[in-house]
Structures are given as C-alpha cells and as structure tokens.
Protein backbone atom coordinates (compact mmCIF):
# COMPACT_ATOMS: atom_id res chain seq x y z
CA UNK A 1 74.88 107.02 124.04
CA UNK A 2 77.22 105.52 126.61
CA UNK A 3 80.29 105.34 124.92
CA UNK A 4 79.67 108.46 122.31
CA UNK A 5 81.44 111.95 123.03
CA UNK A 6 80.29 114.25 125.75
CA UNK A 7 79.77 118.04 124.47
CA UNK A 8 79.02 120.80 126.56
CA UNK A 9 78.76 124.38 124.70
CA UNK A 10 78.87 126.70 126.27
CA UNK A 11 77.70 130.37 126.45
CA UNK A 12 75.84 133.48 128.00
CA UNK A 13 76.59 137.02 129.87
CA UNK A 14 79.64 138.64 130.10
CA UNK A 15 80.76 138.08 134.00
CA UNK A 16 78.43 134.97 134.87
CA UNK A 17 81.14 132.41 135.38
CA UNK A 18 81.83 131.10 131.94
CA UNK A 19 85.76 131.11 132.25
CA UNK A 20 85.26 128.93 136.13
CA UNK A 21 83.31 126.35 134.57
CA UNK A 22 85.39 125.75 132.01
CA UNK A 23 88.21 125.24 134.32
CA UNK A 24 86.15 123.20 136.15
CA UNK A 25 85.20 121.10 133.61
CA UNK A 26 89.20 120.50 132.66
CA UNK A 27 89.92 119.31 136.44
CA UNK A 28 87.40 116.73 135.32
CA UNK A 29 89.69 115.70 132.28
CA UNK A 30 87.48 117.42 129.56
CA UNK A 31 89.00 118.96 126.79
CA UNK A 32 88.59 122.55 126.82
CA UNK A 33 88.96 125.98 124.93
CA UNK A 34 87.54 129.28 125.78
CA UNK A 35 86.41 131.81 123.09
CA UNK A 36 86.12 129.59 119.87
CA UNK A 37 84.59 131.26 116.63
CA UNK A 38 81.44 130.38 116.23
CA UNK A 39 82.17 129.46 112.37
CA UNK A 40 85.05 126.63 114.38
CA UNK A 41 82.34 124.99 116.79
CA UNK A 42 81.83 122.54 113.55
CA UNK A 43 85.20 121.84 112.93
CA UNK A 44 85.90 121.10 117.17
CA UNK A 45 82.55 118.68 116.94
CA UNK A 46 84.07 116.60 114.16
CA UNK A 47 87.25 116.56 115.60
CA UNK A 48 85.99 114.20 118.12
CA UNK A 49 84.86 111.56 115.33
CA UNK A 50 88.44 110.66 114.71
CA UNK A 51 90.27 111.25 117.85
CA UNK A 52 90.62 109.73 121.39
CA UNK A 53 88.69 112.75 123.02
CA UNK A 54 85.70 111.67 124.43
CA UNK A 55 84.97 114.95 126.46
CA UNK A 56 85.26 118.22 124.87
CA UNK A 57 83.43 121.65 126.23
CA UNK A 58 83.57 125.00 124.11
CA UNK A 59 82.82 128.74 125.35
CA UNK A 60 81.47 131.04 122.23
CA UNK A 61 79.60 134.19 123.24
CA UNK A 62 79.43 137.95 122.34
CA UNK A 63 83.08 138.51 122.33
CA UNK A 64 83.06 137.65 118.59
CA UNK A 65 80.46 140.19 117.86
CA UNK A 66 78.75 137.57 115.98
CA UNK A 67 75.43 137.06 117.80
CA UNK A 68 73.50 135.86 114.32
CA UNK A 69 76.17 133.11 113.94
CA UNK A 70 76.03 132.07 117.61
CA UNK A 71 72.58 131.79 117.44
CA UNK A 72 72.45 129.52 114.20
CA UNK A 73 75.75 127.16 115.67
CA UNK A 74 73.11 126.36 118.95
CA UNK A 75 70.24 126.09 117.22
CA UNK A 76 71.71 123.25 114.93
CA UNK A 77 74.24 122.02 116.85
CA UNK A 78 72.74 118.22 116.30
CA UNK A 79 73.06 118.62 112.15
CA UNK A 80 76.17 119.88 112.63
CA UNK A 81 78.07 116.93 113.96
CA UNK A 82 79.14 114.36 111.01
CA UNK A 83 79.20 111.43 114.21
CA UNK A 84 76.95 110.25 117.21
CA UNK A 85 77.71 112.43 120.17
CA UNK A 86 75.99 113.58 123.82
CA UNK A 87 75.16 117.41 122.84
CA UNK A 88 74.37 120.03 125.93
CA UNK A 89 74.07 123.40 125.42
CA UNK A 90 74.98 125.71 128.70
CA UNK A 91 73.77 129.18 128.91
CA UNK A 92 74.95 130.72 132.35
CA UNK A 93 73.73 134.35 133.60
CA UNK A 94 73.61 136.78 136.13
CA UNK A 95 71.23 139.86 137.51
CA UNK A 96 72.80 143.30 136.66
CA UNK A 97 74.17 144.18 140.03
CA UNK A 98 76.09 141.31 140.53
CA UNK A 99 77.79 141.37 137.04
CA UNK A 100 78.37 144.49 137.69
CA UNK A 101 80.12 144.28 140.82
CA UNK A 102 81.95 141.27 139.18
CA UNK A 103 83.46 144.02 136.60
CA UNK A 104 84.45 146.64 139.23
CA UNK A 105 86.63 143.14 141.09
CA UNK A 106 88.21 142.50 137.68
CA UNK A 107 88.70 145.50 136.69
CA UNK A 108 88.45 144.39 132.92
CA UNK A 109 86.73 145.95 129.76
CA UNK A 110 82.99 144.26 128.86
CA UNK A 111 83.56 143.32 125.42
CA UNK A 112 80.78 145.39 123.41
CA UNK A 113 83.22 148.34 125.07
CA UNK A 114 80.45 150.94 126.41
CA UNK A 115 79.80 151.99 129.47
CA UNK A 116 79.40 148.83 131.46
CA UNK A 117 75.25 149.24 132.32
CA UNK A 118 74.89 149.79 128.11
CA UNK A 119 76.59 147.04 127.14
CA UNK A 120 75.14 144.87 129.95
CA UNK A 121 71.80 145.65 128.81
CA UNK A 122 72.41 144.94 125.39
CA UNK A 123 74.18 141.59 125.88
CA UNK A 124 71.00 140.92 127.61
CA UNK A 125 69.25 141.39 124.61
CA UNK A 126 71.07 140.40 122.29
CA UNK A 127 71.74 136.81 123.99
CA UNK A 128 67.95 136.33 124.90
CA UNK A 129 67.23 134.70 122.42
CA UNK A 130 70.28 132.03 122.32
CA UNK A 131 68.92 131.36 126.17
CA UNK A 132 65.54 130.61 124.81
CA UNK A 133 67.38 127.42 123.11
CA UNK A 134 69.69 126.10 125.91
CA UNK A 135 69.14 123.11 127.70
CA UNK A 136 70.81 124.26 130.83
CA UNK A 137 70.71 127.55 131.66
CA UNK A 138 71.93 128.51 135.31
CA UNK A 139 71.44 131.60 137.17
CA UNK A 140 75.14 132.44 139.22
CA UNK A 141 74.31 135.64 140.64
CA UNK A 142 74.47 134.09 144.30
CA UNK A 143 76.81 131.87 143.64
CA UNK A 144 80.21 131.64 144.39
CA UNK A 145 82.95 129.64 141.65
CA UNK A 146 82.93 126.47 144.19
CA UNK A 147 79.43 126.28 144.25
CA UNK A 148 79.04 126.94 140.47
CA UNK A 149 80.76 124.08 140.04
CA UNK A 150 78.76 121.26 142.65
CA UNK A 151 75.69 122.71 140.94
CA UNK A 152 76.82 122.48 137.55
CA UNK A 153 77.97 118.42 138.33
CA UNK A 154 74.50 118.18 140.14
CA UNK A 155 72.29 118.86 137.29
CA UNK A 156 74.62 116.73 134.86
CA UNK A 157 74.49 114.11 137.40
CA UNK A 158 78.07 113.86 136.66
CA UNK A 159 80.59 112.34 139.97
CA UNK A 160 83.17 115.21 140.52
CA UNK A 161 86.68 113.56 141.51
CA UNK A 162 87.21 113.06 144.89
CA UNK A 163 90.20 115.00 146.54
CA UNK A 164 93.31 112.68 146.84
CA UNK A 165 94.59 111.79 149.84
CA UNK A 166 98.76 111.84 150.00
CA UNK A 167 99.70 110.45 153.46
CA UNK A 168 103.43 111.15 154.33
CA UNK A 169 105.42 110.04 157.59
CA UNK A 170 108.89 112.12 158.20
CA UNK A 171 111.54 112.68 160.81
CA UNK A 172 111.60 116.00 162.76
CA UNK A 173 114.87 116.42 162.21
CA UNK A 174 114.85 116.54 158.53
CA UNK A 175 112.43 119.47 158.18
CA UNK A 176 108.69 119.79 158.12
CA UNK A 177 107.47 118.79 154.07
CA UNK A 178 106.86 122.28 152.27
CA UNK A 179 104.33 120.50 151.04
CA UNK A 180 101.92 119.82 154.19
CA UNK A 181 98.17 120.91 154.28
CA UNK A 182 98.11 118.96 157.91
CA UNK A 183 100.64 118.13 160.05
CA UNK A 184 100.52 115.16 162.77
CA UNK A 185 103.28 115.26 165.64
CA UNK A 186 103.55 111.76 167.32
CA UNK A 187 106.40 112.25 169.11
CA UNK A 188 104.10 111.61 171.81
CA UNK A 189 103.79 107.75 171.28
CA UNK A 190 106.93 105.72 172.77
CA UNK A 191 109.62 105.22 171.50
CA UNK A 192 111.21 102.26 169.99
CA UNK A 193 114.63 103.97 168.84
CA UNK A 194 115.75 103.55 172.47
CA UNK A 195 115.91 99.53 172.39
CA UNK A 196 118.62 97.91 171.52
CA UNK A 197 116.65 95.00 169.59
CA UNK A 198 114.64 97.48 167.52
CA UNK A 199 117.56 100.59 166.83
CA UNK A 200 117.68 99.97 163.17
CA UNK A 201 114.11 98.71 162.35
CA UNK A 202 111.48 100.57 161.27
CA UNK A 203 108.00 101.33 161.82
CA UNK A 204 107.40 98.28 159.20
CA UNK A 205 108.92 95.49 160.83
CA UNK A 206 106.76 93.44 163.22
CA UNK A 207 108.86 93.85 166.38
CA UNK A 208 108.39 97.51 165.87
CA UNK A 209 104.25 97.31 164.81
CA UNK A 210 104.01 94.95 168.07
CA UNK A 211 106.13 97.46 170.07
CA UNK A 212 103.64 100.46 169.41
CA UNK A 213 100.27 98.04 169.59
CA UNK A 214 101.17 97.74 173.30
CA UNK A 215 99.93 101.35 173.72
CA UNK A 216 96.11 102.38 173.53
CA UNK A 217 97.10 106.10 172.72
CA UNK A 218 98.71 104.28 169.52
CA UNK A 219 95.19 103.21 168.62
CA UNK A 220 93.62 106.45 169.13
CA UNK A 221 96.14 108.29 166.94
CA UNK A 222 95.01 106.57 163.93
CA UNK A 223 91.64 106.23 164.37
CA UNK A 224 91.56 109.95 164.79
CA UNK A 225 93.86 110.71 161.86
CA UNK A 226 92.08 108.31 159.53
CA UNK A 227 88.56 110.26 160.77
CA UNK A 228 89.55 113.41 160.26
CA UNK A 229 91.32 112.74 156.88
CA UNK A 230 88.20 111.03 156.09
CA UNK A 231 85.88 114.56 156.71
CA UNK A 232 88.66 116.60 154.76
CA UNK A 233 88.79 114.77 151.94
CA UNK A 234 84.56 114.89 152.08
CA UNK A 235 84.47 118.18 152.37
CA UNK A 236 87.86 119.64 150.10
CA UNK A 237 85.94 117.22 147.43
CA UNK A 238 82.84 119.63 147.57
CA UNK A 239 85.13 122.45 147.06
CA UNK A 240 87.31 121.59 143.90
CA UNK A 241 90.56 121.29 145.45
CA UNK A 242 92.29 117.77 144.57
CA UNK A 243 94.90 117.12 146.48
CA UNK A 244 95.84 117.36 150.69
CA UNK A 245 98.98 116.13 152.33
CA UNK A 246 99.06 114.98 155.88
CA UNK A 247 102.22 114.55 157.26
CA UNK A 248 102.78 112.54 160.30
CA UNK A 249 106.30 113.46 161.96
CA UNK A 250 108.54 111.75 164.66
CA UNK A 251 111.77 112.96 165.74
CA UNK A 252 113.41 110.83 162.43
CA UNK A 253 111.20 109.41 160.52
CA UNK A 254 111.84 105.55 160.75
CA UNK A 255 109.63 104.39 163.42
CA UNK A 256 106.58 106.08 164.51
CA UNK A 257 105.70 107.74 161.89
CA UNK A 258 106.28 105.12 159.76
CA UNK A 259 103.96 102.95 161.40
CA UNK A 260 101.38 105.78 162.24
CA UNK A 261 101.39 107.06 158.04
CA UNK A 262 101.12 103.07 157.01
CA UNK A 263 98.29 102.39 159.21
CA UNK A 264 96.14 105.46 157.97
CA UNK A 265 97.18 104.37 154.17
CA UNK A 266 95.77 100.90 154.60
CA UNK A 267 92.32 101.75 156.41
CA UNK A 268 91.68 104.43 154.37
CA UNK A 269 92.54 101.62 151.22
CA UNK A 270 90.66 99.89 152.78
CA UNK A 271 87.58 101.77 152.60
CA UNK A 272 88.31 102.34 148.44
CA UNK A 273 89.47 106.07 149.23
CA UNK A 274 91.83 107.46 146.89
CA UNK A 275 94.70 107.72 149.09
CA UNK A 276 98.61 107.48 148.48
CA UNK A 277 101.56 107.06 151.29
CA UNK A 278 104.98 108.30 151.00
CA UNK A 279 107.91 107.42 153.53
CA UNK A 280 110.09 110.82 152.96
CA UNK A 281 112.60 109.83 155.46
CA UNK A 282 112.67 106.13 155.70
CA UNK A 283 115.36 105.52 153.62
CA UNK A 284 117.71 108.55 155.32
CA UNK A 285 117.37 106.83 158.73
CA UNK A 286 117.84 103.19 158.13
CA UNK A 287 121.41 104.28 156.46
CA UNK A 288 122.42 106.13 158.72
C-alpha cells in the first residue's frame, strides 16, 4: 500500500472542526475540497487513478441534505474506487455546549436552518449512524484547531512538517526586515569595519571570521541563537505555523551579522534542520 493514494473522507457535526482539518491537511500538501456531493466522492476517488495526486481528503456532511446518500458513499467507499488506494474515513464531533458556543463565535446559520439546539439534535441523529462506520472518529469538544491537528497526525502516525527556519543577517541602517518573527542585535560584538585591512570584507572572508573568533562573547551569541532557534522551531512545529525569520542586525550588514547569520545556518545544517540564510544587505555594503 506504500506507494497507492492516501484518502481521508471526511465528515460529522456541524461546528466540530471539519473546515481546520482540512486546512490542515493542505499545509501537508494533500489535495483538498470542502463540501463535495456525495454522488462526486466516486468521481474524486477515480480521479486519483490517472493523475499525479497521491493525497486527496474530501469533506461531505449534512449540508447536502442527503444523509441516505452519505451514508451509502462511506459504507462502500472500498467498491467504489476503480484503483488500489489507502481509504480512511474521519468522522469528527463535538458535545452540544461546545458546538453551540462555536455557533454564537461564528455567528453563522447551522445548515438544517432551525433553531440551533433542533437542528443540533437532529444532526446528531441523523449522522449516528454514518459514525457507527468510521474508522476514526475524534471527539474536539476540548480541543482547540492546533491541537486538532497534532492529534489528528498522531493517530495517522503521519510526520507533520517541521517549521522552516529563514535565518537573515542585515545592517541597522537599512531598516529592520518587515518580515522578522525574532530579531538579534549584535552590535555588541567588535567591530571589524574600523580596521583598515578588513573595511571592505565581509563577515565571510577569513580575516574577518578570525577577527570575531578572538572574542568568547562571539561564541556565546551563536550558541545561544542556534539554541533558541532550535526550541522555536520545536515548538512553532507543534503548532502549525511553517515558517519564522530571525534576523540578526549590525549597524550595516556586512560584517557581524554576516558572520553571526552564517554560523547559525551551518550548525543548524548541520544538525539536518530545515533552515535557509539570506544576506539582505551584503551586497548594499560591499558596493558602497
């Protein structure tokens, strides 16, 4: 089953967190569409036995008002597809208060349209029996959208991308990157602008990387930066988010923080983290 198509379809309650897991699941590259007919889940499935799409999830539920079709679509969802593929069906719910404090946040319509405790009872009913078939069926009521997500990835068993690391050295003087999540000032460290010999090097020429090795606080700025990028990009994974700039700044952007940004790249590279480096200002400061 290795190399067959991955299927997740998926359904349940009005409110429980349908829509957020299917936007999870397209951060992990699957192919995704929200609200299909339940008479189209077919024609998606065989899609995948002549295309390049080897991940594909589906939402169908009761906004179709079709809960006999539904029903019939899960329950032979294997005879269905005309090629080998990885079928899961996902059936996600919630207790009553919760969806319907959900409701009241969104302010939206349920779509049986009745008063929202009728219709959430009867969706309760009505989809009972469609949960009854599901091999995953998760319970969201205390869960919030970043959790839904580790748990749903969890019980797959599925690696979530890691958050990328974009490292980033600048000069001062140019403006602080409207793109930072963390800022670094090293202004701190000495520096090698003032001598003569090293004026128009930059923090990747060996006179200049020997300069700043002198120093132990040189040291100790890295091995900080490269820890705590380390136990961001641990954590930020966890959360969804897939991207974090840190920006290390001198006053303009051709030594220190040259040297400083490249240093964090490579030990973080070195560790197989999936890190990036960018040297905005480098090429502004050595024409000048």
């Amino acid at each position: 089953m290795e190399n067959n198509p991955v299927v997740f379809l998926i359904t349940g309650l009005s409110g429980a967190g349908k829509s957020t897991l299917l936007r999870a699941l397209e951060d992990e590259q699957y192919y995704t569409v929200d609200n299909v007919p339940p008479n189209l889940i077919e024609h998606f499935l065989n899609i995948l036995c002549t295309s390049n799409v080897k991940k594909l999830a589906l939402v169908s539920d009761i906004r179709w008002k079709d809960p006999e079709s539904l029903f019939h679509v899960f329950n032979n969802i294997e005879k269905l597809a005309k090629c080998a593929m990885e079928i899961h069906k996902v059936f996600l719910k919630a207790d009553k208060p919760t969806i319907i404090d959900r409701y009241k946040k969104s302010r939206r319509i349920h779509p049986l349209e009745k008063s929202l405790e009728i219709a959430i009872d009867e969706e309760i009913q009505i989809m009972s029996k469609i949960e009854k078939i599901c091999d995953i069926v998760i319970d969201t009521s205390s869960t919030e959208p970043t959790e839904l997500k580790k748990k749903f990835f969890q019980i797959i068993n599925e690696n979530v991308r890691k958050l990328r690391l974009n490292i980033m050295s600048f000069g001062f003087k140019e403006g602080i990157p409207p793109t930072v999540d963390y800022l670094v000032d090293v202004r701190y460290l000495p520096n090698p602008f003032y001598y003569p010999e090293m004026y128009q090097l930059t923090g990747l020429d060996e006179k200049v990387i020997q300069f700043l090795e002198q120093f132990p606080e040189t040291y100790e700025t890295i091995n900080k930066v490269v820890e705590f990028a380390k136990f961001v990009q641990d954590k930020y994974s966890e959360s969804g988010r897939y991207e974090a700039y840190f920006c290390i700044g001198c006053t303009g952007g051709q030594h220190r923080s040259v040297y400083v940004a490249q240093k964090v790249y490579e030990k973080l590279k070195a560790e197989g983290r999936d890190v990036s480096i960018i040297h905005r200002d480098l090429a502004k400061a050595i024409n000048f």
